[in-house]
Protein backbone atom coordinates (compact mmCIF):
# COMPACT_ATOMS: atom_id res chain seq x y z
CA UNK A 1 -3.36 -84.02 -45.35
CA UNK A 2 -2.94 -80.61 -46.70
CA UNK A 3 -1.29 -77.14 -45.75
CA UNK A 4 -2.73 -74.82 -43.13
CA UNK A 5 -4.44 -71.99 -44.21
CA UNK A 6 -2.56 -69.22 -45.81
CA UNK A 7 -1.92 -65.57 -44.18
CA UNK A 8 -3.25 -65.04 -47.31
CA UNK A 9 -6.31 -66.41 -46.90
CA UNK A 10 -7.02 -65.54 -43.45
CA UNK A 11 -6.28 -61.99 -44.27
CA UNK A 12 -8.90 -61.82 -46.69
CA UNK A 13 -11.23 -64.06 -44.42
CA UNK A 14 -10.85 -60.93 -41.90
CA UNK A 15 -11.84 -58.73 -44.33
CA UNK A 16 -14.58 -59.95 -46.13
CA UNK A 17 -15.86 -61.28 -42.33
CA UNK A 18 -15.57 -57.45 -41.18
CA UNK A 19 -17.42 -56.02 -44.94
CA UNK A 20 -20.51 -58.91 -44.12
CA UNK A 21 -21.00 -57.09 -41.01
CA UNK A 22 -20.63 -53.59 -41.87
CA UNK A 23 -22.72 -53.48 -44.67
CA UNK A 24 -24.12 -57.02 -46.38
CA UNK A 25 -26.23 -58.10 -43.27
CA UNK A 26 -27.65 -55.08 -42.61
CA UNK A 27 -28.51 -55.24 -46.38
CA UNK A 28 -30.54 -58.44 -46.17
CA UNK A 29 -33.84 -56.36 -44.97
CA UNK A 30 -33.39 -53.75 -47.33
CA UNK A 31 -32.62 -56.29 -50.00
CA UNK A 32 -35.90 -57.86 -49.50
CA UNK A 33 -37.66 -55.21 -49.20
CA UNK A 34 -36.77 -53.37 -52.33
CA UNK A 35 -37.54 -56.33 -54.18
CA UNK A 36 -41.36 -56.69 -52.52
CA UNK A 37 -42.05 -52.88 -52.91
CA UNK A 38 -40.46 -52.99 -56.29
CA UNK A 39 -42.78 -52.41 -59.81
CA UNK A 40 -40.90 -55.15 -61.36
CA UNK A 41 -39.07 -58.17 -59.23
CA UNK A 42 -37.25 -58.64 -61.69
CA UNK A 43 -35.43 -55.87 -61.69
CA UNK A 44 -32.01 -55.30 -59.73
CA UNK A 45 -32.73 -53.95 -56.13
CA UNK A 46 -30.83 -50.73 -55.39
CA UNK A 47 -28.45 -51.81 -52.25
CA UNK A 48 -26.88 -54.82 -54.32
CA UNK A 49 -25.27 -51.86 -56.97
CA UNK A 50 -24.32 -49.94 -53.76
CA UNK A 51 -23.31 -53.23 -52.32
CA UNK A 52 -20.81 -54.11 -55.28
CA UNK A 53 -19.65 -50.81 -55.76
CA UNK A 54 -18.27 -51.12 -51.98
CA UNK A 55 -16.74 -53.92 -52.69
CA UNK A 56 -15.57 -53.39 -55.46
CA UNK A 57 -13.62 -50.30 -54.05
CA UNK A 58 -12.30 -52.55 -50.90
CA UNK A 59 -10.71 -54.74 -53.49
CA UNK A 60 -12.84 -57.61 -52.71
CA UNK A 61 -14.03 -58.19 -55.84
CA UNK A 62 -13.53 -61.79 -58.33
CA UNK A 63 -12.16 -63.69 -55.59
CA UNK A 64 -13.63 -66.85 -57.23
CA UNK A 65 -10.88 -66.66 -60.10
CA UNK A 66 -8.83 -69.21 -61.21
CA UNK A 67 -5.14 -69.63 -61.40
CA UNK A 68 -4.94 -70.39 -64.91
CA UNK A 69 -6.70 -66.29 -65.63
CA UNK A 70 -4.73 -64.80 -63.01
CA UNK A 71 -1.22 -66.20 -61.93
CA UNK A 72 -1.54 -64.31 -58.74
CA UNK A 73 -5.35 -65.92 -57.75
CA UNK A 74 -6.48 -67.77 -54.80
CA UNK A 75 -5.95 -71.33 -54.94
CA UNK A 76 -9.27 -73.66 -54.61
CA UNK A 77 -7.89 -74.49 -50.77
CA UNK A 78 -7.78 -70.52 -49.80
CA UNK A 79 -10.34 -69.67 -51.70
CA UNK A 80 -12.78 -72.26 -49.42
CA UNK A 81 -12.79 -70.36 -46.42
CA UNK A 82 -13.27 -66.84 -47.95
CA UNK A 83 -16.38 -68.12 -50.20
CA UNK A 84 -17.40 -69.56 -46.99
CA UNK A 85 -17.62 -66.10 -45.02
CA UNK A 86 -19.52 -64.83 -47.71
CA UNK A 87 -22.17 -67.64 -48.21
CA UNK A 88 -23.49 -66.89 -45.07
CA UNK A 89 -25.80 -64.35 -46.67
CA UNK A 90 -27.97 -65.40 -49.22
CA UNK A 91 -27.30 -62.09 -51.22
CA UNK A 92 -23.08 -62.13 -49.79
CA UNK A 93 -21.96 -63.60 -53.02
CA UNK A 94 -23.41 -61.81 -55.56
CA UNK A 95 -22.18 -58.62 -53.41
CA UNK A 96 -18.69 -59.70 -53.92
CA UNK A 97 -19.56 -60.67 -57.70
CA UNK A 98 -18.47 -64.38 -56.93
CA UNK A 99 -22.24 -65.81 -57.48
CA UNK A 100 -23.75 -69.08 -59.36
CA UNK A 101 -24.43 -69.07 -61.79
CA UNK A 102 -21.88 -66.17 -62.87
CA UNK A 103 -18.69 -67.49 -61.41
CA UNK A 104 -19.03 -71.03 -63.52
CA UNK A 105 -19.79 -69.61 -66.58
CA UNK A 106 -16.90 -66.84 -66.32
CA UNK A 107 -14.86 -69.83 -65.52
CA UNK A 108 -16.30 -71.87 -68.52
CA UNK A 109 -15.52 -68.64 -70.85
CA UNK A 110 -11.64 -68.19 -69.51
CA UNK A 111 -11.33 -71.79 -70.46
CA UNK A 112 -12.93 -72.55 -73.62
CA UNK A 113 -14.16 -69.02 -74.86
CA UNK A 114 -12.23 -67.36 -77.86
CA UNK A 115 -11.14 -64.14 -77.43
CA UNK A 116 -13.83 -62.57 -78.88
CA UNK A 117 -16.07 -64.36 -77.03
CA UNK A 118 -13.66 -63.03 -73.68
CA UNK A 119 -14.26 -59.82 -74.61
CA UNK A 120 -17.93 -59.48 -75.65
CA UNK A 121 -19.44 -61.72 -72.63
CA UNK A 122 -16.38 -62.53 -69.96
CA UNK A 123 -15.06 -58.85 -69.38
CA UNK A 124 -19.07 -57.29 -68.87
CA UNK A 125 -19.44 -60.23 -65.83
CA UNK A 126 -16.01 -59.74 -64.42
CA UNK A 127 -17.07 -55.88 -64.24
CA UNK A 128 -20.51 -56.89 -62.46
CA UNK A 129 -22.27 -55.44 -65.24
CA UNK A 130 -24.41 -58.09 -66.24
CA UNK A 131 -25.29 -61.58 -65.41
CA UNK A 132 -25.75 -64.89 -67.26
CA UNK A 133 -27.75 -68.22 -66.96
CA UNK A 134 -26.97 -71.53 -68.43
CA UNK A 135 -29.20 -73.30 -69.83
CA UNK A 136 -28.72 -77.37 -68.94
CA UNK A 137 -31.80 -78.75 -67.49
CA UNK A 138 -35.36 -80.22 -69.47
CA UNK A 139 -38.85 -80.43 -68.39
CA UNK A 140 -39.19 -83.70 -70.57
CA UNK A 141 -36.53 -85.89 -70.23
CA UNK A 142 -34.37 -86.81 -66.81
CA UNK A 143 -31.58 -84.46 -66.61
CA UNK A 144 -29.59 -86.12 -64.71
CA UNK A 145 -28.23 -88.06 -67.33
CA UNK A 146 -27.36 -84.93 -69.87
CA UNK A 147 -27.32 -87.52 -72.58
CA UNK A 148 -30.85 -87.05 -72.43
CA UNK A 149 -30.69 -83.80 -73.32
CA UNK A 150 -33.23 -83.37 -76.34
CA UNK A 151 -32.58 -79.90 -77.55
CA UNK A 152 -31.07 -79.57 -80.78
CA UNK A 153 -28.54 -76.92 -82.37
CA UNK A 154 -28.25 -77.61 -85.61
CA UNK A 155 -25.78 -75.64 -87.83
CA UNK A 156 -27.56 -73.64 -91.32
CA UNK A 157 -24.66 -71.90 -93.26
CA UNK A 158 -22.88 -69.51 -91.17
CA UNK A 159 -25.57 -70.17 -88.25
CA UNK A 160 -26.72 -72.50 -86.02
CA UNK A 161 -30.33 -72.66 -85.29
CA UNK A 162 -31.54 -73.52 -81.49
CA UNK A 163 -34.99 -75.50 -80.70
CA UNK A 164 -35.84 -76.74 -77.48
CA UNK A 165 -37.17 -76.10 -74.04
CA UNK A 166 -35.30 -75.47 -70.64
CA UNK A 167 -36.58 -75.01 -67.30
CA UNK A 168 -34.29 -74.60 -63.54
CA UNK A 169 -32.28 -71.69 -66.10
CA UNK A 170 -31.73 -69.96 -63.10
CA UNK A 171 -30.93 -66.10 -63.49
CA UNK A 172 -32.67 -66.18 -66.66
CA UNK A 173 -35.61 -64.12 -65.12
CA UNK A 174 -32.92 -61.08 -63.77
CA UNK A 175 -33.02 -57.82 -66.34
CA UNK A 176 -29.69 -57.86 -65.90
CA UNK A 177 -29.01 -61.77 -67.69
CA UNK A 178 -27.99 -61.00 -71.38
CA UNK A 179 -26.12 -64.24 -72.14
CA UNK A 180 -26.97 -68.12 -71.97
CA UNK A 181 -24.37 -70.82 -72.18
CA UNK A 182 -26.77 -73.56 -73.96
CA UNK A 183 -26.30 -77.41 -74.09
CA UNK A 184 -27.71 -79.17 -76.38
CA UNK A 185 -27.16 -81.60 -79.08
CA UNK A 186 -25.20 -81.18 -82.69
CA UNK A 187 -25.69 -84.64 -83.44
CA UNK A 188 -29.52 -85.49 -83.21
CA UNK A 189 -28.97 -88.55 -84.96
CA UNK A 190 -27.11 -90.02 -83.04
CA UNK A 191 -23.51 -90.75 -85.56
CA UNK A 192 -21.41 -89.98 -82.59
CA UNK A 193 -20.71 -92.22 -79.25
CA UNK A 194 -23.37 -90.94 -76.58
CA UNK A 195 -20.75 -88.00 -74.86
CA UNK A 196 -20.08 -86.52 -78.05
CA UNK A 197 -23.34 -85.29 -79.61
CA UNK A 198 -23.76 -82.49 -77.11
CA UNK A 199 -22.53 -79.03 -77.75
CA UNK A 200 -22.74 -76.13 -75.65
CA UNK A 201 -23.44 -72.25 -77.35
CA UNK A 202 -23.38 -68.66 -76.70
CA UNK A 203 -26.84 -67.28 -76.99
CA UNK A 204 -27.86 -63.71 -76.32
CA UNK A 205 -30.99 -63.64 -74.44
CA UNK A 206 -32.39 -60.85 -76.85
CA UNK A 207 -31.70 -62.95 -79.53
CA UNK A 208 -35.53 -63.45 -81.48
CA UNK A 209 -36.89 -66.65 -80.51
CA UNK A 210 -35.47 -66.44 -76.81
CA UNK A 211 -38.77 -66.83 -74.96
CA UNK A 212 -38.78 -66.46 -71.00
CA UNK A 213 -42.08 -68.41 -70.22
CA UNK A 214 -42.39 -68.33 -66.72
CA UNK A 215 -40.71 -68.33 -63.30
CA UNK A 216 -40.28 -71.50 -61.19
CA UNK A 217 -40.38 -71.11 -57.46
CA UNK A 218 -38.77 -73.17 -54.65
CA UNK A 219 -41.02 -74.71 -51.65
CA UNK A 220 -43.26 -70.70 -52.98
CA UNK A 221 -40.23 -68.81 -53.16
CA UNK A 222 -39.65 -66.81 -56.67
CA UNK A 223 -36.05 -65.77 -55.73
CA UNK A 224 -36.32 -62.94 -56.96
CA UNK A 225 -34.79 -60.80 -58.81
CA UNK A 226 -32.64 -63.43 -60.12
CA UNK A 227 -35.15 -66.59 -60.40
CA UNK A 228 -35.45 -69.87 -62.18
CA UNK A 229 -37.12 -69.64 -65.55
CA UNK A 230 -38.43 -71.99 -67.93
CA UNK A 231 -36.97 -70.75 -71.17
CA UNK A 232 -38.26 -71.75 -74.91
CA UNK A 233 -35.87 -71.96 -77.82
CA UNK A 234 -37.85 -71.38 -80.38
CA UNK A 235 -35.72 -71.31 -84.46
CA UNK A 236 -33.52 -69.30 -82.26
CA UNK A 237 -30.31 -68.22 -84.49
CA UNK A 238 -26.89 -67.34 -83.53
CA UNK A 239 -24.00 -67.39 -85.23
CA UNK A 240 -21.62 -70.42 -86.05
CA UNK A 241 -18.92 -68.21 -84.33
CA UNK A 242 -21.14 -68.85 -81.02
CA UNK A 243 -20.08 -72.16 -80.37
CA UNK A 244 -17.71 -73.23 -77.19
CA UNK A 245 -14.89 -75.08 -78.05
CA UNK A 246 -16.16 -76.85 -81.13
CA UNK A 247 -19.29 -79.80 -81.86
CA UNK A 248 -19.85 -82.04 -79.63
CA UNK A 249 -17.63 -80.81 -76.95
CA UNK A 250 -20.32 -80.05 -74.34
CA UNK A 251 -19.39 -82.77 -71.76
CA UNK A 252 -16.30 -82.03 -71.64
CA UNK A 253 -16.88 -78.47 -70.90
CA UNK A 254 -19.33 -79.59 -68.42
CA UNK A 255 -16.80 -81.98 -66.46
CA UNK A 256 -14.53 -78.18 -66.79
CA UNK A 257 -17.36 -76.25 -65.51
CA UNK A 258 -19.14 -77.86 -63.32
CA UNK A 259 -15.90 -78.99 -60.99
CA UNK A 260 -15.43 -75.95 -59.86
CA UNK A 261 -18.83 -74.71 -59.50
CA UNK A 262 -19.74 -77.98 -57.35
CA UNK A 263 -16.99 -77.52 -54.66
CA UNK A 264 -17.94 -73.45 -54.67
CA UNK A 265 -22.00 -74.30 -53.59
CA UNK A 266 -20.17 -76.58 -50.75
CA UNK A 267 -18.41 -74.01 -49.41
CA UNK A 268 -21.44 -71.76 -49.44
CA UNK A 269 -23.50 -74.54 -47.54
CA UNK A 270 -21.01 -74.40 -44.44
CA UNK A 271 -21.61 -71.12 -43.76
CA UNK A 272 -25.13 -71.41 -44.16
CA UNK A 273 -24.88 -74.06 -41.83
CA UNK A 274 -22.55 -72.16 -39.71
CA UNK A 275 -25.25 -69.57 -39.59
CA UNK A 276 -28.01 -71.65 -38.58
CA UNK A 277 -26.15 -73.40 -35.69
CA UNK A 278 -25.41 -69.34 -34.20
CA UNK A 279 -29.17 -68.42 -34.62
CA UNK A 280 -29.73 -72.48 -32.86
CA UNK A 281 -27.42 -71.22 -30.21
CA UNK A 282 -28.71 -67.75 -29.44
CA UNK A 283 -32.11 -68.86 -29.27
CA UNK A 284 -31.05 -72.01 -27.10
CA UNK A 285 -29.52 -69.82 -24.62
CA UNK A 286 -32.45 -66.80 -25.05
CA UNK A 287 -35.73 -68.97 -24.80
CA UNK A 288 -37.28 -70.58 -21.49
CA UNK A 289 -39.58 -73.57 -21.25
CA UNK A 290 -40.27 -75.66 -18.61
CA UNK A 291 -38.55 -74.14 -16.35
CA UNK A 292 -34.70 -74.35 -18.39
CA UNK A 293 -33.86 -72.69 -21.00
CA UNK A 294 -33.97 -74.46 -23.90
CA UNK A 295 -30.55 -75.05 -24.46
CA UNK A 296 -30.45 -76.99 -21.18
CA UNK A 297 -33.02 -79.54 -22.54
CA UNK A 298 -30.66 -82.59 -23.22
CA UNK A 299 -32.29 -83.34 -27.09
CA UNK A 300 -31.04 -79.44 -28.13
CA UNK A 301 -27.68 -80.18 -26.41
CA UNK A 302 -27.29 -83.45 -28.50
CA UNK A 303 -28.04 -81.32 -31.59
CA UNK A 304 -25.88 -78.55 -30.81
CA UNK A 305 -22.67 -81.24 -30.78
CA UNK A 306 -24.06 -83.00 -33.42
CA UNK A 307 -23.94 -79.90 -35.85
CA UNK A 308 -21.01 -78.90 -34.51
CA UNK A 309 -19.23 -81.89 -35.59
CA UNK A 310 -21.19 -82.10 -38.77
CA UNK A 311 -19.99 -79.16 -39.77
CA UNK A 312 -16.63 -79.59 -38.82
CA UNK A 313 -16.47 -82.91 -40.61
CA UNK A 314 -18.09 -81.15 -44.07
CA UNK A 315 -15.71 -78.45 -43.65
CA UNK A 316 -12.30 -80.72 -43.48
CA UNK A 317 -13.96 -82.16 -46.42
CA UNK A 318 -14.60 -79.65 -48.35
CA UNK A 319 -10.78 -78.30 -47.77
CA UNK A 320 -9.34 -81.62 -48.73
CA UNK A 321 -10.99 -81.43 -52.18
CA UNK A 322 -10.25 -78.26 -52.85
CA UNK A 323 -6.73 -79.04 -52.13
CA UNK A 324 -6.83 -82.24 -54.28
CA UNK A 325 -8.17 -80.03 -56.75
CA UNK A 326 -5.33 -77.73 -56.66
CA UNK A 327 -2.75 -80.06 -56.43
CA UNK A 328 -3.66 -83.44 -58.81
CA UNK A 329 -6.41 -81.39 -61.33
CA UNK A 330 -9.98 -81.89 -60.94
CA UNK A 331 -10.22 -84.99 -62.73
CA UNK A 332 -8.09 -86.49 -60.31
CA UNK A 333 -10.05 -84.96 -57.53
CA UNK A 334 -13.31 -86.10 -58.96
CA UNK A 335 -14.32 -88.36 -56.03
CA UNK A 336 -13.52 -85.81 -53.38
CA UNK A 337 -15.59 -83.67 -55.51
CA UNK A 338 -18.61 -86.22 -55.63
CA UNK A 339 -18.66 -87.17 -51.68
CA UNK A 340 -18.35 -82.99 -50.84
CA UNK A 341 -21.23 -82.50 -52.73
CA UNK A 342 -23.58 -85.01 -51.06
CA UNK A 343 -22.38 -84.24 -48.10
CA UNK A 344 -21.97 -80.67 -47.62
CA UNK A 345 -25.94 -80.09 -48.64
CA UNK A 346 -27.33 -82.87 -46.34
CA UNK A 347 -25.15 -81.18 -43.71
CA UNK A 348 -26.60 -78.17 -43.89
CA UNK A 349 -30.00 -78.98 -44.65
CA UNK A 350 -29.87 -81.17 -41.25
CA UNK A 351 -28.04 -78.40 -39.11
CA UNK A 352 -30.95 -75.74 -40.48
CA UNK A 353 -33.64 -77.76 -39.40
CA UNK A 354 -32.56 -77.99 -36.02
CA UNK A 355 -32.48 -74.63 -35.74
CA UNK A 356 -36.04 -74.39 -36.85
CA UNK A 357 -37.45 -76.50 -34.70
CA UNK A 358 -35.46 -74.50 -31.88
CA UNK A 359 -36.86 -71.56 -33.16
CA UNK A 360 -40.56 -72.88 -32.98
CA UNK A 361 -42.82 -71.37 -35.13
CA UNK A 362 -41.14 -68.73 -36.34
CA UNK A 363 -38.52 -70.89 -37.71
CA UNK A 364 -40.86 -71.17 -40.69
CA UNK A 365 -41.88 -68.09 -41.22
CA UNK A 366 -40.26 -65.22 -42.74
CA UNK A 367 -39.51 -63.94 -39.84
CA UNK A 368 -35.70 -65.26 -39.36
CA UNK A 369 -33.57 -66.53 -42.48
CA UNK A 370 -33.77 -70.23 -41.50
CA UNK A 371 -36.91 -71.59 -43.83
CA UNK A 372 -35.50 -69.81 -46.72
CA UNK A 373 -32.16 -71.61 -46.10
CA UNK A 374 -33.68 -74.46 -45.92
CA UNK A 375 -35.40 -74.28 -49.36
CA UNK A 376 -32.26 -72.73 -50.86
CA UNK A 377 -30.12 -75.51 -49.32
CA UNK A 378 -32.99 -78.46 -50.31
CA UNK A 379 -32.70 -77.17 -54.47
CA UNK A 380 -28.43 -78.10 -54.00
CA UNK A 381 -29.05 -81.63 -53.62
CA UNK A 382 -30.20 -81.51 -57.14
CA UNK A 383 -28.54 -79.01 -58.92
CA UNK A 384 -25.16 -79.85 -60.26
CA UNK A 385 -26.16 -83.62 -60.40
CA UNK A 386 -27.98 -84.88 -58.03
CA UNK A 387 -26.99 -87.25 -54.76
CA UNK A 388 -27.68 -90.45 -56.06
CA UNK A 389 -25.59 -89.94 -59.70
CA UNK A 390 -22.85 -88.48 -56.99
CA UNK A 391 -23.19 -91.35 -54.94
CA UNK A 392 -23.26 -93.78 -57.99
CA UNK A 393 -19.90 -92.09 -59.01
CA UNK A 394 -18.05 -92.61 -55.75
CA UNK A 395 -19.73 -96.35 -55.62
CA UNK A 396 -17.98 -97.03 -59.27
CA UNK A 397 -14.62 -95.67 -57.89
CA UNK A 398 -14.13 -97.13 -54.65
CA UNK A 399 -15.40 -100.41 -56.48
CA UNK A 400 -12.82 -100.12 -58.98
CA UNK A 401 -10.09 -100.48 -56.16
CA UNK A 402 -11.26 -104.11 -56.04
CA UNK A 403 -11.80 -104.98 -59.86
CA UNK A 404 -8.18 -107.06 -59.55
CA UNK A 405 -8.06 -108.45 -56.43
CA UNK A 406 -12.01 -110.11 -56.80
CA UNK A 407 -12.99 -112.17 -53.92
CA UNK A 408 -10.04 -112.13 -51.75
CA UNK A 409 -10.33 -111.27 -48.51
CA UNK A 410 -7.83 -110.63 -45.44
């Protein structure tokens, strides 16, 4: 169905499996810890800058990057693994500077960005020296159907003026953030078909009129330092030179962006869910009651070989879009992409709560890395579309196999 993995692949699999355990998970409790201590949670803790700087130096650095930057990148199918290894951590990625939102919007800027645009905003994030957001989602209107969208950039002269309000802008709250990829629409009223009145923008976050208005937290979690902020656009102006790719071009870029960035968040939820089966399994084997230890109870059994071919199924998955991906273009691979991204987040949010109910009541407390996982891994069967519009897509497709043949049946 598709080609083993590459010695390639593997070799960088070993490597960024041997850096996670050398220096990231040890990290995780001095990660948290700076950022609880810290004056401002907002701001970067410490050990990440020491983090990337390792990395950096080991050459493990941009692994994310597509072919069409770099000739000599990782394809989408040995790419999977590696971004696998390093979503086991919930601060791995970022450590490796191959973290959402950072890698789709360097992605969206190698595609669509003009070269001034590369070199202002794409080489800064490539360097790890500052972060970005993008700006999609609206408190007033359902946002899973981006035609929706209600805020407006409408072009003045040599400008184009911004109004609107965003909230789920995650990394907006980070110091580090300093540019917004905006959606929103040219075309307010409405001359255009539906998919060709949005536009997405460039807009600094210093930019007057850029208003941060508050951090969102998941199931009580902040996620700090980089968060999820409701943002206000209020007559913010940028100029006309600021626009991606042209007027209402914004689903388009989208269907560019957000391709990529789907499949990337699946390969991050198997190793979560690898992860939590381990931390099932070592408490399984570790904890007594009743007389057994708990792995010897038959309902933890059933759940240990039920994750274990979950994941295994998610995984295969996962590889055979990314190969589809790589070899027919995303378009192409748009179901694969659809069906990975319902099922990779279910899979993982099933496999983690297992492992907290194996882990009693300290699976919910702060006290091991499952509940956290769990909220992280509950927000990804919204973001990027969620399930049901997925689902609805892969319905349409498989139902379009049939549109000739009607009725028949053999």
């Amino acid at each position: 169905m598709f080609p083993p993995q590459s010695e390639r692949s593997k070799e960088l699999c070993r490597r960024v499996a041997e850096f996670m355990e050398a220096h990231v998970y040890p990290a995780e409790g001095v990660y948290k810890r700076q950022v609880d201590e810290a004056k401002d949670r907002w701001d970067a803790p410490p050990v990440m800058a020491e983090l990337k700087a390792k990395a950096k130096a080991a050459g493990l650095w941009n692994m994310f990057l597509p072919k069409r930057h770099d000739p000599d990148a990782l394809t989408n199918l040995e790419y999977a693994p590696v971004c696998e290894v390093m979503g086991r951590s919930p601060i791995g990625p970022e450590s490796f500077n191959c973290s959402a939102p950072d890698t789709g919007n360097m992605e969206t800027l190698i595609l669509y960005a003009t070269d001034a645009q590369k070199k202002q905003w794409l080489e800064p994030l490539m360097e790890g020296k500052i972060r970005s957001c993008f700006a999609m989602t609206e408190p007033a209107v359902a946002s899973s159907d981006a035609t929706n969208i209600r805020t407006e950039i409408r072009r003045d002269g040599d400008h184009y003026v911004i109004n609107g309000r965003k909230w789920w802008t995650s990394g907006a709250m980070d110091k580090r953030c300093k540019i917004a990829i905006v959606m929103g629409l040219t075309d307010p009223e409405g001359v255009n078909p539906r998919h060709k009145r949005q536009s997405m923008i460039l807009v600094p976050l210093d930019t007057p009129g850029v208003k941060l208005i508050r951090p969102l937290s998941v199931f009580g979690y902040d996620d700090a330092p980089h968060g999820h902020a409701e943002v206000l656009f209020e007559n913010v102006r940028v100029p006309a030179s600021n626009i991606l790719l042209g007027e209402g071009r914004g689903f388009e870029i989208a269907q560019g962006r957000l391709g990529p960035g789907r499949i990337h968040h699946c390969m991050r939820s198997i190793g979560v869910a690898e992860r939590a089966l381990e931390s099932l399994c070592h408490r399984a084997v570790a904890r007594t009651a009743f007389g057994r230890t708990i792995a010897e109870h038959g309902v933890n059994r059933h759940w240990i070989a039920e994750s274990r071919m979950e994941i295994d199924q998610a995984r295969l998955l996962t590889l055979y879009a990314a190969h589809k991906m790589d070899t027919v273009g995303n378009k192409a691979a748009r179901a694969e992409i659809a069906m990975i991204k319902v099922v990779a987040p279910n899979v993982a949010q099933k496999v983690i709560d297992r492992a907290i109910q194996v882990h009693g009541g300290g699976g919910v407390s702060q006290e091991f890395h499952l509940a956290s996982a769990w909220a992280h891994t509950r927000t990804l069967r919204l973001a990027d579309g969620p399930d049901e519009v997925h689902r609805e897509t892969i319905a349409k497709m498989e139902l379009a196999k049939y549109a000739a043949t009607g009725a028949n049946v053999r």
